[in-house]
C-alpha atoms as a PDB file:
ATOM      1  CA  UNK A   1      17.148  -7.098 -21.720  1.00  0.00           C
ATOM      2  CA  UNK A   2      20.652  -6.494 -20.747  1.00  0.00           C
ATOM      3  CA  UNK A   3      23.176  -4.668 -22.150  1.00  0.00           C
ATOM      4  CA  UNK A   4      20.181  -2.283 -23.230  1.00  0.00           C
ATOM      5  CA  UNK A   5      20.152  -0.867 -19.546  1.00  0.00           C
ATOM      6  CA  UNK A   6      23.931   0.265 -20.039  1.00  0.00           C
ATOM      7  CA  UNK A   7      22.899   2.498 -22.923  1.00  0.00           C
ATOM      8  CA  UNK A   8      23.285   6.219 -22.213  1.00  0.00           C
ATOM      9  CA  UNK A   9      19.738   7.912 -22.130  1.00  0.00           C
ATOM     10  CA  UNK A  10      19.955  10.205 -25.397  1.00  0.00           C
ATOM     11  CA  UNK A  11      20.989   6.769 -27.429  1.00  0.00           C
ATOM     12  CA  UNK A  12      18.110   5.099 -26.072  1.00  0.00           C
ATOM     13  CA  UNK A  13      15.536   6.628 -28.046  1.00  0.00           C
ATOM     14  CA  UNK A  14      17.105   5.931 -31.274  1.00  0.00           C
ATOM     15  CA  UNK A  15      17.567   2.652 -31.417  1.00  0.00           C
ATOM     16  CA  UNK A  16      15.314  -0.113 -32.478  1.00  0.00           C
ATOM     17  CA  UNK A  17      15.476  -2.270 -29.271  1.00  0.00           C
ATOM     18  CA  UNK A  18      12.352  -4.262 -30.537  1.00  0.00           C
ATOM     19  CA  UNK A  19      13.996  -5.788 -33.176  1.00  0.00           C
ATOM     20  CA  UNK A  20      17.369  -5.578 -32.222  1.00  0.00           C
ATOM     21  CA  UNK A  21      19.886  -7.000 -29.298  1.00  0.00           C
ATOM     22  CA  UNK A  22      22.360  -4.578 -27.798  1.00  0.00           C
ATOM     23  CA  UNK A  23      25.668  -6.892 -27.613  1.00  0.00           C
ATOM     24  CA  UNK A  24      28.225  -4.808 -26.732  1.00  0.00           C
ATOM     25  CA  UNK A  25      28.784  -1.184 -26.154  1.00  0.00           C
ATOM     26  CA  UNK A  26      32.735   0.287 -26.813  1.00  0.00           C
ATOM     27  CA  UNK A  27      32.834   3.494 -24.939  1.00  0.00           C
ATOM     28  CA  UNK A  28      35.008   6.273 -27.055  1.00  0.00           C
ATOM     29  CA  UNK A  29      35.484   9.016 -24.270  1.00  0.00           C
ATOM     30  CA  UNK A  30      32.528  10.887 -25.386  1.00  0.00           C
ATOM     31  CA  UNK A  31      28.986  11.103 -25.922  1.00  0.00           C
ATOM     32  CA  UNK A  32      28.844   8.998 -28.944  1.00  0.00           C
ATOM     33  CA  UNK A  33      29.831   5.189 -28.064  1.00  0.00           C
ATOM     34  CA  UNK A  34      29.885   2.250 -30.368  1.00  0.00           C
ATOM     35  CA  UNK A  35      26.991   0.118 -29.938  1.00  0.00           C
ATOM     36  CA  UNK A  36      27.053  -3.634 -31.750  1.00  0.00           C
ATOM     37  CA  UNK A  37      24.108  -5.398 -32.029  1.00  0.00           C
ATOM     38  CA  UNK A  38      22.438  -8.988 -33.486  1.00  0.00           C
ATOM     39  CA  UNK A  39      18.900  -8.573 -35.099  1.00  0.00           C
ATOM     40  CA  UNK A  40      16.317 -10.613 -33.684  1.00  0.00           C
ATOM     41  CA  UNK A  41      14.264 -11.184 -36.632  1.00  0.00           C
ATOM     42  CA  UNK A  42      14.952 -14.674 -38.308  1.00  0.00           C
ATOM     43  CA  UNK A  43      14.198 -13.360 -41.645  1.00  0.00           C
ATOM     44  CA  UNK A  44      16.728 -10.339 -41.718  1.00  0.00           C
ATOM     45  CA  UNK A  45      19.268  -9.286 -44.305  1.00  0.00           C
ATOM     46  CA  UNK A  46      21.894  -8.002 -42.016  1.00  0.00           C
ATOM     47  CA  UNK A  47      21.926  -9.761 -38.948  1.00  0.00           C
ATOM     48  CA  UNK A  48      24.222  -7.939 -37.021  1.00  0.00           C
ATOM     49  CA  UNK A  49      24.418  -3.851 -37.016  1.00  0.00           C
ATOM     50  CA  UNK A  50      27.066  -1.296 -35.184  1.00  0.00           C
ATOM     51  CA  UNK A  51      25.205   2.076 -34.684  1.00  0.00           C
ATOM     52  CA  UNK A  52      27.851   5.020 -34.147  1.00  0.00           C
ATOM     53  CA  UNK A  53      26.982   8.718 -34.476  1.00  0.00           C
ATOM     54  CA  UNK A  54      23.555   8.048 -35.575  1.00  0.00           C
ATOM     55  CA  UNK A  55      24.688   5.907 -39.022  1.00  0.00           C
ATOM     56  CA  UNK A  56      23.842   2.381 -39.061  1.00  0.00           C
ATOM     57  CA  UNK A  57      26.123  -0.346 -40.801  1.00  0.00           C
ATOM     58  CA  UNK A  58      25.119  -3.520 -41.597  1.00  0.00           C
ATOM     59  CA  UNK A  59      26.966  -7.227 -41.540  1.00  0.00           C
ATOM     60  CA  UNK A  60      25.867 -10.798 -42.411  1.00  0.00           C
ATOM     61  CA  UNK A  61      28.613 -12.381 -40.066  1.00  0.00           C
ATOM     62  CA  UNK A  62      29.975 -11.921 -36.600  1.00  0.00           C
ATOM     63  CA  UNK A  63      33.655 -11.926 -38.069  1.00  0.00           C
ATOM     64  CA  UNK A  64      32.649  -8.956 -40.904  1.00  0.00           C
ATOM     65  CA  UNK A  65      31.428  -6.938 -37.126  1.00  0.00           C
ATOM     66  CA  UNK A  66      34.866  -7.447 -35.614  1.00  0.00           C
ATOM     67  CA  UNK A  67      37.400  -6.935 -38.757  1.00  0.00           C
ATOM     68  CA  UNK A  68      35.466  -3.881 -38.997  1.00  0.00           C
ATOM     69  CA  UNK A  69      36.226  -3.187 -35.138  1.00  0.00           C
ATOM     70  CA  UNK A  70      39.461  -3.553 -36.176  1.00  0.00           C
ATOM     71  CA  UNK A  71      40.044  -1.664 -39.194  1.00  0.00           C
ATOM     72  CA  UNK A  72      38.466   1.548 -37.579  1.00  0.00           C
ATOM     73  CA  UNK A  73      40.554   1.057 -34.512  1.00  0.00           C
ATOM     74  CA  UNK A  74      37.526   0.779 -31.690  1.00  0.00           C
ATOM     75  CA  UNK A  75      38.891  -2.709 -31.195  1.00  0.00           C
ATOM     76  CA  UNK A  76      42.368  -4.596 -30.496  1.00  0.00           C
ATOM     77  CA  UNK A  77      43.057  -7.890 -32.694  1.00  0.00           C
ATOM     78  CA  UNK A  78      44.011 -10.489 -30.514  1.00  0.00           C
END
């Protein structure tokens, strides 16, 4: 556990911290922060997922999680 600790209380509850690894968490200004995480299960589909507002996206690759970032502006390109 790590990042998991930084998670505001109400978000706790909804996400699947068995099977999942919170990576990062981009703070918006309000109650409903980005949260990017890697699936711990070998045999997954998706192994990464960004949960915002309660909907869940999916992503085979690390790079698919950031040009997402990107395109919805949570993220700078560098």
């Amino acid at each position: 556990m790590g990042k998991e600790k930084q998670l505001p209380k109400h978000l706790k509850k909804s996400q699947d911290l068995k099977n999942f690894e919170v990576i990062r968490i981009i703070s918006l200004g309000d109650l409903h922060p980005v949260v990017v995480m890697r699936d711990k299960r070998a045999d997954s589909k998706g192994h990464w997922c960004i949960q915002h507002r309660g909907s869940g996206y999916y992503f085979q690759t690390l790079k698919e999680v950031t040009d997402y970032l990107i395109k919805r502006n949570w993220i700078k390109a560098s």
